[in-house]
N, C-alpha and C. Protein backbone atom coordinates (compact mmCIF):
# COMPACT_ATOMS: atom_id res chain seq x y z
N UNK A 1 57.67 35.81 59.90
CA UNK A 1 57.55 35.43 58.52
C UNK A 1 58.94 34.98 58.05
N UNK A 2 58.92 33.81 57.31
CA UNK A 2 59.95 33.12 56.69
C UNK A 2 60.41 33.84 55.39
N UNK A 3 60.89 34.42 54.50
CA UNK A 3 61.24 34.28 52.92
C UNK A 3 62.45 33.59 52.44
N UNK A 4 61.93 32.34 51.20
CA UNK A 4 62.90 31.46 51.38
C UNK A 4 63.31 31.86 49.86
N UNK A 5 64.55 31.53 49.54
CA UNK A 5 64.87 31.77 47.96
C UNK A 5 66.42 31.83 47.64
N UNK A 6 66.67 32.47 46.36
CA UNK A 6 68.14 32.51 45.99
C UNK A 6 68.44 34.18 46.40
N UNK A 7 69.49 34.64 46.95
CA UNK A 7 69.66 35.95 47.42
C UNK A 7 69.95 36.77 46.26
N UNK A 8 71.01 35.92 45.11
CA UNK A 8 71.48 36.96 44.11
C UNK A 8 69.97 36.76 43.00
N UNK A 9 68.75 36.26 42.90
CA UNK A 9 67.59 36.50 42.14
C UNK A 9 67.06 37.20 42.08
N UNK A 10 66.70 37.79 41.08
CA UNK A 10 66.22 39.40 40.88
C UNK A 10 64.50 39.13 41.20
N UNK A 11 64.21 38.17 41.50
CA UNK A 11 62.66 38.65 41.70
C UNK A 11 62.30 38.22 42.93
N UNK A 12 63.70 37.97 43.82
CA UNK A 12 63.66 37.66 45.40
C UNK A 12 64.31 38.98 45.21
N UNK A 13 65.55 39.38 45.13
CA UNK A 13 65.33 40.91 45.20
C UNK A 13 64.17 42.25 45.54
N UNK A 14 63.03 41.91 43.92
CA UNK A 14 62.66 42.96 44.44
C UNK A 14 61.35 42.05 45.26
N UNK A 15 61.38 41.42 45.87
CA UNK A 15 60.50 40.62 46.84
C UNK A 15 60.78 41.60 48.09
N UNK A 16 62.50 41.36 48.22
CA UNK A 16 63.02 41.90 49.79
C UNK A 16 62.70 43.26 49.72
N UNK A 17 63.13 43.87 48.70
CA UNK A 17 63.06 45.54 48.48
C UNK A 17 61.44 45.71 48.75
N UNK A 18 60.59 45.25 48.53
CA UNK A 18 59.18 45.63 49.09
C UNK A 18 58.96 44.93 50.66
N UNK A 19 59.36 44.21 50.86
CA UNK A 19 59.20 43.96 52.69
C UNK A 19 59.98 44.76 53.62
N UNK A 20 61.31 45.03 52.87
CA UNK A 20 61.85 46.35 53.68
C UNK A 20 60.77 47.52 53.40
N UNK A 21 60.75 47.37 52.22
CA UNK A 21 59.60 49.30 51.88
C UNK A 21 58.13 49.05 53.15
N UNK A 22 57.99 48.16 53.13
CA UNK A 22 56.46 47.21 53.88
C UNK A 22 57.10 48.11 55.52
N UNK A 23 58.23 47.48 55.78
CA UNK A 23 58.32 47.33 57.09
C UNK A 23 58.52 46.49 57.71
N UNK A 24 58.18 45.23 56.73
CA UNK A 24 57.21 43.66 57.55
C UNK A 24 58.53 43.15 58.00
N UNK A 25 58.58 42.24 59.24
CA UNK A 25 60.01 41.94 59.50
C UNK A 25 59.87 40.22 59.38
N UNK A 26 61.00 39.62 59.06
CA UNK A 26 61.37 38.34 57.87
C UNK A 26 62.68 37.58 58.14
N UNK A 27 62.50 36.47 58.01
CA UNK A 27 63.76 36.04 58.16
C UNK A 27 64.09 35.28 56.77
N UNK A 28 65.18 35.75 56.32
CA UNK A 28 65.16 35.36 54.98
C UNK A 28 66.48 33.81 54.56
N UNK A 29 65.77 32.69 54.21
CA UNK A 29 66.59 31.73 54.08
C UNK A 29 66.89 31.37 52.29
N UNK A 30 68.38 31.36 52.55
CA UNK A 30 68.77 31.19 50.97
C UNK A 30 69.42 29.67 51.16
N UNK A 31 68.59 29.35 49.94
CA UNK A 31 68.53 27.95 49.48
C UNK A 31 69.87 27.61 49.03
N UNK A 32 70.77 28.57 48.68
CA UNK A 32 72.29 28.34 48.29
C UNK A 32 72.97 27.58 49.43
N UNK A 33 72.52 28.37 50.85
CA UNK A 33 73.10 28.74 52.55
C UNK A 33 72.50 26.97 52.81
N UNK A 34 71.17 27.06 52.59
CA UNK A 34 70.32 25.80 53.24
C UNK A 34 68.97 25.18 52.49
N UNK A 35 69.56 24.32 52.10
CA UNK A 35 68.43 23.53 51.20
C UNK A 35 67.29 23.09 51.31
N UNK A 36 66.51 23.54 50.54
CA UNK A 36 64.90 23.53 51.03
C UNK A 36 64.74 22.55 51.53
N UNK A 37 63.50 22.10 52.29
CA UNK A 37 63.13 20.33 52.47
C UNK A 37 62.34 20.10 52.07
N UNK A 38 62.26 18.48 51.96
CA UNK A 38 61.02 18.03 51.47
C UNK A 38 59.29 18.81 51.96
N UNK A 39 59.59 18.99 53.16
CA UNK A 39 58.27 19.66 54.15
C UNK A 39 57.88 20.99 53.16
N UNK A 40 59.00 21.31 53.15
CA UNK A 40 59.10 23.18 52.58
C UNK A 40 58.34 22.61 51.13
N UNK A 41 58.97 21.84 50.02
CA UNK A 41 58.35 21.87 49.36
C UNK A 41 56.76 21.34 49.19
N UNK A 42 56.53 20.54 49.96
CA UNK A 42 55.38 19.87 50.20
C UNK A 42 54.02 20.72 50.82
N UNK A 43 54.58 21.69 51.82
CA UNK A 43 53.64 23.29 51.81
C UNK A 43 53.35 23.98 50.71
N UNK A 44 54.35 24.09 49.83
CA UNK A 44 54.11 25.23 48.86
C UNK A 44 53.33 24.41 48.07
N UNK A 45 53.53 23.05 47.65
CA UNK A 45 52.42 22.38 46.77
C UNK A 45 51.16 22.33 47.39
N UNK A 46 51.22 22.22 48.37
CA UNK A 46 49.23 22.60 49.01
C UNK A 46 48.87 23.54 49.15
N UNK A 47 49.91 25.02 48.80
CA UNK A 47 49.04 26.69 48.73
C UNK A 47 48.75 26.20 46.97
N UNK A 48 49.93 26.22 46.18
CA UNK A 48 49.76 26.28 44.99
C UNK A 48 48.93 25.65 43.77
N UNK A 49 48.66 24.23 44.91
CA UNK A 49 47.74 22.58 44.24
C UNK A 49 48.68 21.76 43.26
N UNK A 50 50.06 22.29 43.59
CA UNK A 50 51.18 21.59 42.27
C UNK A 50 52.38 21.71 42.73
N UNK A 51 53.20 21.19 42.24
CA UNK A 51 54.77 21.13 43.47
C UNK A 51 55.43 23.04 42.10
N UNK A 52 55.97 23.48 43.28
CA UNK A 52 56.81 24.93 42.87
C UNK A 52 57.43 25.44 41.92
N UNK A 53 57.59 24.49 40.77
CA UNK A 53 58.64 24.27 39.82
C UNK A 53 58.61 25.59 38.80
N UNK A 54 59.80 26.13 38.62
CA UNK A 54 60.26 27.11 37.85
C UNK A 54 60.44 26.30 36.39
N UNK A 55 59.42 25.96 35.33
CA UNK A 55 59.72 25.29 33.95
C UNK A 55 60.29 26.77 33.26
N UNK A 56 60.57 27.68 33.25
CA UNK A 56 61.27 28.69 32.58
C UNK A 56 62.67 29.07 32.18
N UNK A 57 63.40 27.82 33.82
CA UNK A 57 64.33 28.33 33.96
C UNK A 57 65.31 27.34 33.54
N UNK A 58 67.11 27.86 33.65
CA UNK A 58 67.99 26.79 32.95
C UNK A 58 68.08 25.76 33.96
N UNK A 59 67.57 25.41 35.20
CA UNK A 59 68.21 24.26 36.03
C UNK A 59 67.16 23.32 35.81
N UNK A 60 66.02 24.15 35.54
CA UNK A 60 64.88 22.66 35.36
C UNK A 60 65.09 22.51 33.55
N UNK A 61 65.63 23.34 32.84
CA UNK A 61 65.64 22.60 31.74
C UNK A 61 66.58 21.44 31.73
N UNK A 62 67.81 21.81 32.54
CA UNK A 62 68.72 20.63 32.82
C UNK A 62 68.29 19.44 33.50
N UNK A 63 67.10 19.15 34.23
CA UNK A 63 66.63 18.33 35.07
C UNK A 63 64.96 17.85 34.72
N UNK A 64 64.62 18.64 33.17
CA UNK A 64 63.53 18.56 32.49
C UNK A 64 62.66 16.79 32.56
N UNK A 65 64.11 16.47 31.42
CA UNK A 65 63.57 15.21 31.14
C UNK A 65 63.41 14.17 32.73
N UNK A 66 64.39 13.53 33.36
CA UNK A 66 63.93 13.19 34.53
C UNK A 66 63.05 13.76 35.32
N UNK A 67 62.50 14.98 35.76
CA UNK A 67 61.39 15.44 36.18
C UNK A 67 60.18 15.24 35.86
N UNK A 68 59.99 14.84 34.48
CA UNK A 68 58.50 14.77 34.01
C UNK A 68 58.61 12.92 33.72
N UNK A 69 59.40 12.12 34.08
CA UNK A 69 59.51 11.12 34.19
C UNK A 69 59.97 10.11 35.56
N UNK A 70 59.49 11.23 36.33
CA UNK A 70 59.23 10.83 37.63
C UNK A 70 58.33 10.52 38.73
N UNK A 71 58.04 9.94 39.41
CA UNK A 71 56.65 10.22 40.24
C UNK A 71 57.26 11.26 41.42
N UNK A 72 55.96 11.80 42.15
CA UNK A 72 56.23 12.98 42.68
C UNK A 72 57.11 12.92 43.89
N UNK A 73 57.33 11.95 44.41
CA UNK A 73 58.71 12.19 45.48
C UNK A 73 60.24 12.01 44.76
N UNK A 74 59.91 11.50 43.74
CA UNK A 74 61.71 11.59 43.18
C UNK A 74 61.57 13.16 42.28
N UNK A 75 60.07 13.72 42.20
CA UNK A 75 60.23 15.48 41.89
C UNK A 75 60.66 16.07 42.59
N UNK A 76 60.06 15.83 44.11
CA UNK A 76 60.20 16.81 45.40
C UNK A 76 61.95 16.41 45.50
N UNK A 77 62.36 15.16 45.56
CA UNK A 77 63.90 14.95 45.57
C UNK A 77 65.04 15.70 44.67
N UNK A 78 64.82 16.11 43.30
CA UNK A 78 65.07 16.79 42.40
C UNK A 78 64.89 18.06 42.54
N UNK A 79 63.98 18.69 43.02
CA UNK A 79 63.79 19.45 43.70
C UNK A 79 64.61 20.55 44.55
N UNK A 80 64.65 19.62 45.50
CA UNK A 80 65.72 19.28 47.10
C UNK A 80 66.77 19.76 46.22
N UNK A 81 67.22 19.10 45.74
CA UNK A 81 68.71 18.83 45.10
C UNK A 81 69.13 20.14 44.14
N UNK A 82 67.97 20.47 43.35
CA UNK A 82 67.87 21.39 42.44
C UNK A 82 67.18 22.54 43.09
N UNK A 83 67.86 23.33 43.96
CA UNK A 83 66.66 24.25 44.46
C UNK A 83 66.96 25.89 43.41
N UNK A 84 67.17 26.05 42.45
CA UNK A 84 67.08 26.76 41.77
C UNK A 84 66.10 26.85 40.33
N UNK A 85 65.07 25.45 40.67
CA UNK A 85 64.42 25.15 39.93
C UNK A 85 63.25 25.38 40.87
N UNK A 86 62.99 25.63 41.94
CA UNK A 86 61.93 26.23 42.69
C UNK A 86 61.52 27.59 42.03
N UNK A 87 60.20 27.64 42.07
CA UNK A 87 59.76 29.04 41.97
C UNK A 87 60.26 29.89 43.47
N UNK A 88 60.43 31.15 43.07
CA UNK A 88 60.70 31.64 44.26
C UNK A 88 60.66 33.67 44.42
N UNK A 89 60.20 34.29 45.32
CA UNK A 89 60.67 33.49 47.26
C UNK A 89 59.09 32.71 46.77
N UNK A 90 59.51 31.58 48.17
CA UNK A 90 58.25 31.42 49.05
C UNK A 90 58.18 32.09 50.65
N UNK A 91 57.10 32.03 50.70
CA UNK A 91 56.80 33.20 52.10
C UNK A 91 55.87 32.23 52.75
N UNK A 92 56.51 32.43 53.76
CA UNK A 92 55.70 31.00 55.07
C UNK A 92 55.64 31.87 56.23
N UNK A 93 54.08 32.07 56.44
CA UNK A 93 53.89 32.57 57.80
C UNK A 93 53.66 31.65 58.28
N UNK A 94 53.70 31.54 59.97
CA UNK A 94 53.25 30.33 61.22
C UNK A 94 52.66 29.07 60.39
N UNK A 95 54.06 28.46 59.81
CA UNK A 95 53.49 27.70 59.12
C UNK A 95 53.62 27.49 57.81
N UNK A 96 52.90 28.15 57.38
CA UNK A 96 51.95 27.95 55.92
C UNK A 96 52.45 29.20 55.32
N UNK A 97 52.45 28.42 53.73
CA UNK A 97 52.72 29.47 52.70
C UNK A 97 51.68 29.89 52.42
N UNK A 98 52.38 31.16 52.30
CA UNK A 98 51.29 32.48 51.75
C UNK A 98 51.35 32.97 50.62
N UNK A 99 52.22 32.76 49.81
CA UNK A 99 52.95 33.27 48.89
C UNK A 99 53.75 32.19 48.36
N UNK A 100 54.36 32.37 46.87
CA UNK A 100 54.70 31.87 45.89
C UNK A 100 54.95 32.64 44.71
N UNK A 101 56.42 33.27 44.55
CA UNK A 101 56.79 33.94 43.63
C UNK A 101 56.26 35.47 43.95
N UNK A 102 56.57 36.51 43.33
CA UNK A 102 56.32 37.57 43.54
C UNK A 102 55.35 38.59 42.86
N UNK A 103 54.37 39.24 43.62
CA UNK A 103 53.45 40.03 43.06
C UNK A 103 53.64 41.46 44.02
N UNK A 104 53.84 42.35 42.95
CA UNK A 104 54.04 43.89 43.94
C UNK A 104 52.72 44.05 44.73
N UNK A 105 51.74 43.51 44.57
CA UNK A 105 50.28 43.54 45.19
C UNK A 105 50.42 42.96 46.34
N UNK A 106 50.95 41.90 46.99
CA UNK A 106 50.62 41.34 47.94
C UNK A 106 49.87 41.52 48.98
N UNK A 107 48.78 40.71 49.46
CA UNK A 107 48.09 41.39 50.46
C UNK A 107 48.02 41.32 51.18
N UNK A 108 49.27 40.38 51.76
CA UNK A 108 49.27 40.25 53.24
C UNK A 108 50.08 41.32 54.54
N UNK A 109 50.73 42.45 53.20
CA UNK A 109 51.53 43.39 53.93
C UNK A 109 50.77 44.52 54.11
């Protein structure tokens, strides 16, 4: 299992703090270290049916207006570029995301 995200984010935090509590073993990639890709984002938009985007937060408010005046590969590019505007973690087993943002429920552990 993949978990991809920002390390100092408190809701990838307590993401990790329940996969350690789990057991489940993970390899965890920070988007600071290595920038998502287009692929990465392009999975999470076919678990989710919509590309990943964090509208809550300050990097997509900074990247607001061009984002919603874009078509969807100069999003996924913005994106790329902006990966703190990802929702996050995402969790990619063999593959495929399973996950998108954090729920203490998860049921794949």
């Amino acid at each position: 299992m993949k978990v991809y995200g920002i390390k100092n984010c408190d809701t990838v935090k307590k993401a990790l703090r329940k996969l350690n509590d789990s057991g489940a073993e993970y390899d965890f990639v920070d988007f600071k270290k290595t920038p998502p890709t287009q692929a990465l984002i392009k999975k999470a938009k076919t678990y989710l049916g919509e590309l990943p985007v964090n509208r809550r937060g300050t990097t997509f408010r900074k990247i607001k207006e061009d984002y919603e005046q874009s078509n969807e590969a100069e999003q996924i590019r913005l994106l790329v570029e902006n990966s703190s505007a990802i929702k996050r973690p995402l969790v990619e087993k063999e593959g495929k995301i399973i996950a998108v943002g954090f729920k203490d429920d998860w049921d794949f552990l």
